[in-house]
C-alpha atoms as a PDB file:
ATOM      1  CA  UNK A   1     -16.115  20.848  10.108  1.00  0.00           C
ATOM      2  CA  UNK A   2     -15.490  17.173  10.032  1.00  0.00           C
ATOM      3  CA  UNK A   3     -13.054  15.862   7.788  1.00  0.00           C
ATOM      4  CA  UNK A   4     -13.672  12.430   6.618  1.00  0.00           C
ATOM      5  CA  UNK A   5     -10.308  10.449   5.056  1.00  0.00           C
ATOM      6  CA  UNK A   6      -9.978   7.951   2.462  1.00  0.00           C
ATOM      7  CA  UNK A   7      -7.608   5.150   1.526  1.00  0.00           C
ATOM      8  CA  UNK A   8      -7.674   3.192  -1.515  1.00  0.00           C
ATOM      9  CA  UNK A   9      -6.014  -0.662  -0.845  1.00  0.00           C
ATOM     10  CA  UNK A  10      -5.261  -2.896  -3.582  1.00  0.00           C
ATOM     11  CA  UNK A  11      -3.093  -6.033  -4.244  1.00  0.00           C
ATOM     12  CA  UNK A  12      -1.231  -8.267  -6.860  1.00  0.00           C
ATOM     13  CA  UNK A  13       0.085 -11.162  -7.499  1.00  0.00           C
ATOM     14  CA  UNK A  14       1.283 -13.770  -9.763  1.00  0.00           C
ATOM     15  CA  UNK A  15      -1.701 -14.771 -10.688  1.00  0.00           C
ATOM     16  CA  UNK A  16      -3.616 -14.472 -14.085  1.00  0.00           C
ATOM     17  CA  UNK A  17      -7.125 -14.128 -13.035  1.00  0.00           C
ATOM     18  CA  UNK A  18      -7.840 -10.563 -11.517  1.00  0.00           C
ATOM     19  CA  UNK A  19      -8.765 -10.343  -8.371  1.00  0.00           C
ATOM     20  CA  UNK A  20     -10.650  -7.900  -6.105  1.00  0.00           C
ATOM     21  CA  UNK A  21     -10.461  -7.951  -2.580  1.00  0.00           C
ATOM     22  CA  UNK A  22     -13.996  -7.099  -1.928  1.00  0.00           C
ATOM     23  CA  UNK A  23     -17.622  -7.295  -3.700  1.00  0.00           C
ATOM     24  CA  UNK A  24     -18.145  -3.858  -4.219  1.00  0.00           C
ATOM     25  CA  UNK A  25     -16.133  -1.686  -5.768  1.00  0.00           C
ATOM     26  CA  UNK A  26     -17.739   1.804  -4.069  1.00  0.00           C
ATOM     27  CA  UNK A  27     -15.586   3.017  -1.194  1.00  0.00           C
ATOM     28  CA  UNK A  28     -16.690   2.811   2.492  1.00  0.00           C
ATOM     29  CA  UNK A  29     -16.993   5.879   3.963  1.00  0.00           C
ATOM     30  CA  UNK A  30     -16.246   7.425   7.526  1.00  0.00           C
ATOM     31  CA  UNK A  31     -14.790   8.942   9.948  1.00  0.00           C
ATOM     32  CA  UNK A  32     -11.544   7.014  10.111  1.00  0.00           C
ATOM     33  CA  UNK A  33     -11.527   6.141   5.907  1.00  0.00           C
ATOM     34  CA  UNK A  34     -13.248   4.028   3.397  1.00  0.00           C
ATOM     35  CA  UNK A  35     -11.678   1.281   1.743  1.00  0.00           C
ATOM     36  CA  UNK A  36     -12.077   0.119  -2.168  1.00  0.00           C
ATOM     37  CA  UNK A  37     -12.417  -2.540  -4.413  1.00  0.00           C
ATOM     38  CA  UNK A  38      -8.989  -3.523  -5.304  1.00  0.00           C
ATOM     39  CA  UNK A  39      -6.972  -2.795  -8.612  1.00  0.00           C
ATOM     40  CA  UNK A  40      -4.892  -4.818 -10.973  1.00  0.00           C
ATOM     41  CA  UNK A  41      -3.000  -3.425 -13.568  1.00  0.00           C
ATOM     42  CA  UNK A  42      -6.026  -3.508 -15.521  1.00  0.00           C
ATOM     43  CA  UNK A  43      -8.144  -1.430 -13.502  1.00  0.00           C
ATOM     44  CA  UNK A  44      -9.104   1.477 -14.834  1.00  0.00           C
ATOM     45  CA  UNK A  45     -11.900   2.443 -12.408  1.00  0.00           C
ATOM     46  CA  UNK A  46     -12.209   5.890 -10.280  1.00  0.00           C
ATOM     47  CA  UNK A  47     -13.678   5.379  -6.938  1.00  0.00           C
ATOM     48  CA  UNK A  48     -14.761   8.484  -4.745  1.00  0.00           C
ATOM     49  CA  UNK A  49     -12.014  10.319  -3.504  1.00  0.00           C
ATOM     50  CA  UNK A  50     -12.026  13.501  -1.807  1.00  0.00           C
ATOM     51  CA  UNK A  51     -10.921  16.480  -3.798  1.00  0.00           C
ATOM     52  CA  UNK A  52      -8.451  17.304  -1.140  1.00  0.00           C
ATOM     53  CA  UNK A  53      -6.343  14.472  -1.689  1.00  0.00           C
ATOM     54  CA  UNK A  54      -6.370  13.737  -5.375  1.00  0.00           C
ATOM     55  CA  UNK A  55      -2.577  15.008  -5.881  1.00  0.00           C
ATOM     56  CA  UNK A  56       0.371  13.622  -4.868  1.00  0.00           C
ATOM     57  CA  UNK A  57       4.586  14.153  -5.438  1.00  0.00           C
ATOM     58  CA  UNK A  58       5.901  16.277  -2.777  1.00  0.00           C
ATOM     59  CA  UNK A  59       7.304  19.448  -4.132  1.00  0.00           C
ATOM     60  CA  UNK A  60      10.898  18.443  -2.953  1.00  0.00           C
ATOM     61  CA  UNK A  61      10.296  14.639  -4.924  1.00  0.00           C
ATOM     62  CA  UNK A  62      10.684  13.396  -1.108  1.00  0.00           C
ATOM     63  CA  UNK A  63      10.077  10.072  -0.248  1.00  0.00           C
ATOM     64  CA  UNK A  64       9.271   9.512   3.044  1.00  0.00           C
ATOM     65  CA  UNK A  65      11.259   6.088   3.840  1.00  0.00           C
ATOM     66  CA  UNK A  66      14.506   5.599   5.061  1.00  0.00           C
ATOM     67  CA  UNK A  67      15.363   4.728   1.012  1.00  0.00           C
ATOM     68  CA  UNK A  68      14.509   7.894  -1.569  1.00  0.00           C
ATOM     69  CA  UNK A  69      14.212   7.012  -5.056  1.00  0.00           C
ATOM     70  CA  UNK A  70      17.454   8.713  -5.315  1.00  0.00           C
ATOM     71  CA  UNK A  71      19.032   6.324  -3.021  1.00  0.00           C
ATOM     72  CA  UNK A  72      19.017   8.943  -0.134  1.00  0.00           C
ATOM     73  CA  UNK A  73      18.432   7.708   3.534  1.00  0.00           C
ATOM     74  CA  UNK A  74      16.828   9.250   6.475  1.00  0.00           C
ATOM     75  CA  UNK A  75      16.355   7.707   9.993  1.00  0.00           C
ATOM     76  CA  UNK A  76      17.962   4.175   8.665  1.00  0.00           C
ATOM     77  CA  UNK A  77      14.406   3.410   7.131  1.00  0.00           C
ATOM     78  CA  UNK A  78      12.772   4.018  10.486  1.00  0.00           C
ATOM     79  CA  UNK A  79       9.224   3.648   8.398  1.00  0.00           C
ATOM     80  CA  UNK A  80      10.000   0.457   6.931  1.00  0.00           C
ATOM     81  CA  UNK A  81      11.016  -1.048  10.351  1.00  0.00           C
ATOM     82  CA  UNK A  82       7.907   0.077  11.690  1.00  0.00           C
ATOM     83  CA  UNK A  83       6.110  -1.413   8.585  1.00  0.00           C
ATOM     84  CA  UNK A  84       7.925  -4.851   9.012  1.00  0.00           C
ATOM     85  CA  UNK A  85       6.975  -4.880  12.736  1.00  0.00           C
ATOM     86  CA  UNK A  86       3.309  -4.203  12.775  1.00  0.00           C
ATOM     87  CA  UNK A  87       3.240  -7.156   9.833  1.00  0.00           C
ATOM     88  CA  UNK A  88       4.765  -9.088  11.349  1.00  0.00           C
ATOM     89  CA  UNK A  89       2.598  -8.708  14.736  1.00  0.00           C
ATOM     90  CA  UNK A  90      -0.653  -9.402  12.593  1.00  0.00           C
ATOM     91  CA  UNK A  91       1.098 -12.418  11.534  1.00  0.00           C
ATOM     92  CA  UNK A  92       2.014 -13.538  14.484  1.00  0.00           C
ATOM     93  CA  UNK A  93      -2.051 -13.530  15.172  1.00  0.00           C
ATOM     94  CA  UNK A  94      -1.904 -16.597  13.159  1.00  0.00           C
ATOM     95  CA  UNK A  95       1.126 -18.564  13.802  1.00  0.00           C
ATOM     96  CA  UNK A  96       3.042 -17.227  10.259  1.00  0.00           C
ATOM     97  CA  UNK A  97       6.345 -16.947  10.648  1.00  0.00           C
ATOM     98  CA  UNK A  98       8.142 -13.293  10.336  1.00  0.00           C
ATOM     99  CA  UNK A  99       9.557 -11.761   7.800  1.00  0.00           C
ATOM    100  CA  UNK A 100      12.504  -9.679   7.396  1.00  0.00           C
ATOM    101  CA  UNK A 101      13.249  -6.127   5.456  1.00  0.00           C
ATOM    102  CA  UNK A 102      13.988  -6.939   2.106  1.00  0.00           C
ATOM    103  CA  UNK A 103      16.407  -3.714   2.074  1.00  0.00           C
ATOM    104  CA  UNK A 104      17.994  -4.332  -1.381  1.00  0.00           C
ATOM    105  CA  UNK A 105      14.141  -3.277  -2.815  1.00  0.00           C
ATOM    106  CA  UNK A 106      12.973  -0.549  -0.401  1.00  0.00           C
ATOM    107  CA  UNK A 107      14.527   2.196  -2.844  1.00  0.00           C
ATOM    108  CA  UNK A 108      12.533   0.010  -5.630  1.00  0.00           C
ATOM    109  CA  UNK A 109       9.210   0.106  -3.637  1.00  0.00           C
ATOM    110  CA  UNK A 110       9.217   3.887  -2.740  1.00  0.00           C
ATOM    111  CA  UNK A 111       9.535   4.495  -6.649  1.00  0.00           C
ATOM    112  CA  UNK A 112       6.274   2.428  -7.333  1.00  0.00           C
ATOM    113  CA  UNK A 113       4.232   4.113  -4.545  1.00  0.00           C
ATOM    114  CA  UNK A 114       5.707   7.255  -5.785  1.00  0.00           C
ATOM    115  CA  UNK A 115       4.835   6.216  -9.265  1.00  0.00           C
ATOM    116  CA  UNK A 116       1.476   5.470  -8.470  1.00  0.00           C
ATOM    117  CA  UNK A 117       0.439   8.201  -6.783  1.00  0.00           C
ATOM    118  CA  UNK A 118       1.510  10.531  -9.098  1.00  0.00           C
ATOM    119  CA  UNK A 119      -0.408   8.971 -11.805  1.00  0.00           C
ATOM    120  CA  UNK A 120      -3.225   9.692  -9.476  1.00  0.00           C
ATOM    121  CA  UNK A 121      -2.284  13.214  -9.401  1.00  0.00           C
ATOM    122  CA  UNK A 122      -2.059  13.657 -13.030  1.00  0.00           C
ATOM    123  CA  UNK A 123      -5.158  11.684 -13.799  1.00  0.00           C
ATOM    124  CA  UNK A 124      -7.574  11.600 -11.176  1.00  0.00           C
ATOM    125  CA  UNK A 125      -7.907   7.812 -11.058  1.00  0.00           C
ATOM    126  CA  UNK A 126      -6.641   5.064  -8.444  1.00  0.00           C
ATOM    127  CA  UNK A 127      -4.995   2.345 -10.451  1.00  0.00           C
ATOM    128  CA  UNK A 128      -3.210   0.036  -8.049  1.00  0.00           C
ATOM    129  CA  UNK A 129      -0.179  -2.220  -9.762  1.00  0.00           C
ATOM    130  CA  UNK A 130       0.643  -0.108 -12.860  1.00  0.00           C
ATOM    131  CA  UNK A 131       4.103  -1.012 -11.846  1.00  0.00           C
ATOM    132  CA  UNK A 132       3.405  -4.197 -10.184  1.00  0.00           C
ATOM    133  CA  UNK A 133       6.960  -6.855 -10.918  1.00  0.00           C
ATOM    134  CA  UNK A 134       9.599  -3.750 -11.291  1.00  0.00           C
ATOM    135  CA  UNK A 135      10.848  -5.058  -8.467  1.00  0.00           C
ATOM    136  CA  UNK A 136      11.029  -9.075  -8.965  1.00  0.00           C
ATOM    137  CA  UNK A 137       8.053  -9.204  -6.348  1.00  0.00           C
ATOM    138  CA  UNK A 138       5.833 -12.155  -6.171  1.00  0.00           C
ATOM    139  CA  UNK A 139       2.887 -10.152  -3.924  1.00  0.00           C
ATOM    140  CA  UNK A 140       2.032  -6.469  -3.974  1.00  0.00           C
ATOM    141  CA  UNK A 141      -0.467  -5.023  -1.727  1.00  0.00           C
ATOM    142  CA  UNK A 142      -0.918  -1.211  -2.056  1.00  0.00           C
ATOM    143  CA  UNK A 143      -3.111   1.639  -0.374  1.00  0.00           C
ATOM    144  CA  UNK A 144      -3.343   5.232  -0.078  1.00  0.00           C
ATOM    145  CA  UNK A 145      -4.496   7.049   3.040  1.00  0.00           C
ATOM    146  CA  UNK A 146      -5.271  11.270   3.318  1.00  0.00           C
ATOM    147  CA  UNK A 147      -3.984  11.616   6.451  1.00  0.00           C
ATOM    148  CA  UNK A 148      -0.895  13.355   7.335  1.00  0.00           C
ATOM    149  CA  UNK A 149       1.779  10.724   9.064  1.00  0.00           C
ATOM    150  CA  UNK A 150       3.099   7.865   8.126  1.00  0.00           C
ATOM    151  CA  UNK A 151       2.561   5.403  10.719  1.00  0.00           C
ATOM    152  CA  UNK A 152      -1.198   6.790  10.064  1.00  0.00           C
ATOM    153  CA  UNK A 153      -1.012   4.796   6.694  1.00  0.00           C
ATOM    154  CA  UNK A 154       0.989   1.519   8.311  1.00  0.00           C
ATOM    155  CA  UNK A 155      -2.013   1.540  10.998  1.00  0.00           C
ATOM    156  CA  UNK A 156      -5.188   2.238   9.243  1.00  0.00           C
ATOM    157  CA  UNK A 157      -4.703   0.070   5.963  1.00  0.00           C
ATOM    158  CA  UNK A 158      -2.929  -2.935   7.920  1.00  0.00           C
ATOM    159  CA  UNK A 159      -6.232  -2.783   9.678  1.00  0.00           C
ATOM    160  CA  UNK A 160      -8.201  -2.662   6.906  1.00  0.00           C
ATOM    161  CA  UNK A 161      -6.352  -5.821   5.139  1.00  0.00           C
ATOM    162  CA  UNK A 162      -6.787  -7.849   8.228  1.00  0.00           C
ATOM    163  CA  UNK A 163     -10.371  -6.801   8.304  1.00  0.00           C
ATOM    164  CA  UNK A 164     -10.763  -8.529   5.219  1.00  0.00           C
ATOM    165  CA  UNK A 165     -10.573 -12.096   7.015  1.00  0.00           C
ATOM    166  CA  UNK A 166      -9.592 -15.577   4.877  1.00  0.00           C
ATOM    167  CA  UNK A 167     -10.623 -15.290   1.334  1.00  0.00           C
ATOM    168  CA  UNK A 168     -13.131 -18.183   0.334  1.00  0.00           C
ATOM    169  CA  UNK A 169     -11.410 -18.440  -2.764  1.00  0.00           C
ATOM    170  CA  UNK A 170      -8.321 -17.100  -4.491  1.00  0.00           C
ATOM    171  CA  UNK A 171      -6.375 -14.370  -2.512  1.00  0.00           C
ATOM    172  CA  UNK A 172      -6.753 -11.120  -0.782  1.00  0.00           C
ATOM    173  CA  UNK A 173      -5.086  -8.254   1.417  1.00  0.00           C
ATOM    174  CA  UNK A 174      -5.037 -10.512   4.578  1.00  0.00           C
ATOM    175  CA  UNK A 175      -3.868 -13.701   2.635  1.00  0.00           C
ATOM    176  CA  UNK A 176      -0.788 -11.867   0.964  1.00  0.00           C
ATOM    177  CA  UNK A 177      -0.269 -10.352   4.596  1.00  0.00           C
ATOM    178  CA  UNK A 178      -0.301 -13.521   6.148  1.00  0.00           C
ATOM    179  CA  UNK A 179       0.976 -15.660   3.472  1.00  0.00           C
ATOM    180  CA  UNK A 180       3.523 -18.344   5.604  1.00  0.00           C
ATOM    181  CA  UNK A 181       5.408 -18.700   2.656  1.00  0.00           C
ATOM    182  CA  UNK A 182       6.665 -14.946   2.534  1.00  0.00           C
ATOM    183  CA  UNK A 183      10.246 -14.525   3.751  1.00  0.00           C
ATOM    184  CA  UNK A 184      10.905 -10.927   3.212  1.00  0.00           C
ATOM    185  CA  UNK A 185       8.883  -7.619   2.360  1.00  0.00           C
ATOM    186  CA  UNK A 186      10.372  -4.311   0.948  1.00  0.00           C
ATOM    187  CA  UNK A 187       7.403  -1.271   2.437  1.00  0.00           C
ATOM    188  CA  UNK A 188       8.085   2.093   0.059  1.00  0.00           C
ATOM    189  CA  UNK A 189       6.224   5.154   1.013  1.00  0.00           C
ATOM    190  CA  UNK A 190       5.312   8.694  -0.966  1.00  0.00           C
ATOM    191  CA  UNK A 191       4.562  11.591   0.773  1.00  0.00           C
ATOM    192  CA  UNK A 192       1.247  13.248  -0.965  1.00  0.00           C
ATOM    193  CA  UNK A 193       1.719  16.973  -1.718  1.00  0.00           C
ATOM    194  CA  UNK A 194      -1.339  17.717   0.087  1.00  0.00           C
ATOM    195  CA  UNK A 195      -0.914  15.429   2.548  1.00  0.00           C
ATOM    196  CA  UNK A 196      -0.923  11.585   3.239  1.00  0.00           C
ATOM    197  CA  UNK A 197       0.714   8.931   2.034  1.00  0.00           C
ATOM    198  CA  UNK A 198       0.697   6.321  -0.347  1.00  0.00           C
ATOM    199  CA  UNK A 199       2.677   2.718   0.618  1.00  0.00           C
ATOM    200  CA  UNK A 200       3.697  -0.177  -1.000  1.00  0.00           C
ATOM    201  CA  UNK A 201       4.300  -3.441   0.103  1.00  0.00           C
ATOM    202  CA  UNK A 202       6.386  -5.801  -2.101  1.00  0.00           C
ATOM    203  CA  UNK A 203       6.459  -9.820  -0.686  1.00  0.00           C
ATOM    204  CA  UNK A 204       8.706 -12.190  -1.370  1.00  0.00           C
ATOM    205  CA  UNK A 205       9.253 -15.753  -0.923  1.00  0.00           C
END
């Protein structure tokens, strides 16, 4: 039986126009994932998701960064390392300078992604940036992905945002990624309870 996963991506900023990171808003299917239109806090929309991974919130309320939302560490935030690294190497691509772990707001960013996927769980819909500015962010970029491992979710959505190439106008997943300006990013993850993971990256200047 094949099993086809899906991520969700969306971003925010400080910005008062919404804005979508692609034309369409119906998710692109296949073997590796789809992608969606993007969300603002004003998006109310429900693209296709596969019934297997419509819930979220880990039994144990684990998140699966190195910073819980109950200030807990495990592995010295081996995740958001990884996360800051693999950035960082995309941005390289382009001559941006790196950024560093905002650490102070990694406990902050695993409570949004854990936020927002567990309003997924309790209402079916993806709506990206519900708690977009909790953590004094000026950029948000967020995406869920079905399968089962973290660096799974780093890999296929950092993809995905780079995919998106230069925005003609406005902003998008690859401009907040490679944004020069950025000095520091805090990456929060949330284990799904039926597997996957939702992330969100926070940017700062």
């Amino acid at each position: 039986m094949r099993f086809v996963s899906l991520v969700v991506i969306g971003l925010f900023s400080l910005v008062s126009l919404p804005l979508a990171c692609s034309s369409s808003s119906d998710a692109v299917g296949g073997d590796g994932g789809g992608v969606g239109d993007s969300g603002t806090s004003a998006d109310t929309s429900s693209p296709p998701i596969d019934g297997a991974v419509t819930e979220t919130g880990a039994a144990d309320g684990n998140i699966a960064d190195g910073a819980g939302v109950d200030g807990s560490s495990d592995a010295g935030g081996t995740l958001s390392d990884k996360c800051i690294t693999k950035v960082n190497a995309y941005r390289a691509k382009v001559g941006a300078p790196p950024i560093a772990r905002k650490v102070d707001q990694e406990v902050c960013a695993a409570s949004q992604a854990q936020k927002g996927a567990t309003d997924l769980k309790l209402t079916g819909k993806t709506v990206f940036h519900a708690y977009y500015g909790q953590c004094k962010e000026g950029y948000q970029n967020e995406c869920w992905y079905s399968e089962d491992a973290p660096d799974a979710v780093i890999d296929w959505c950092l993809d995905a945002f780079w995919k998106e190439g230069p925005p003609e106008t406005g902003i998008n997943h690859y401009s907040v990624m490679t944004d020069p300006a950025s000095t520091t990013m805090a990456c929060g993850f949330f284990h799904m309870e039926t597997g996957g993971y939702w992330m969100t990256q926070d940017y700062y200047r």
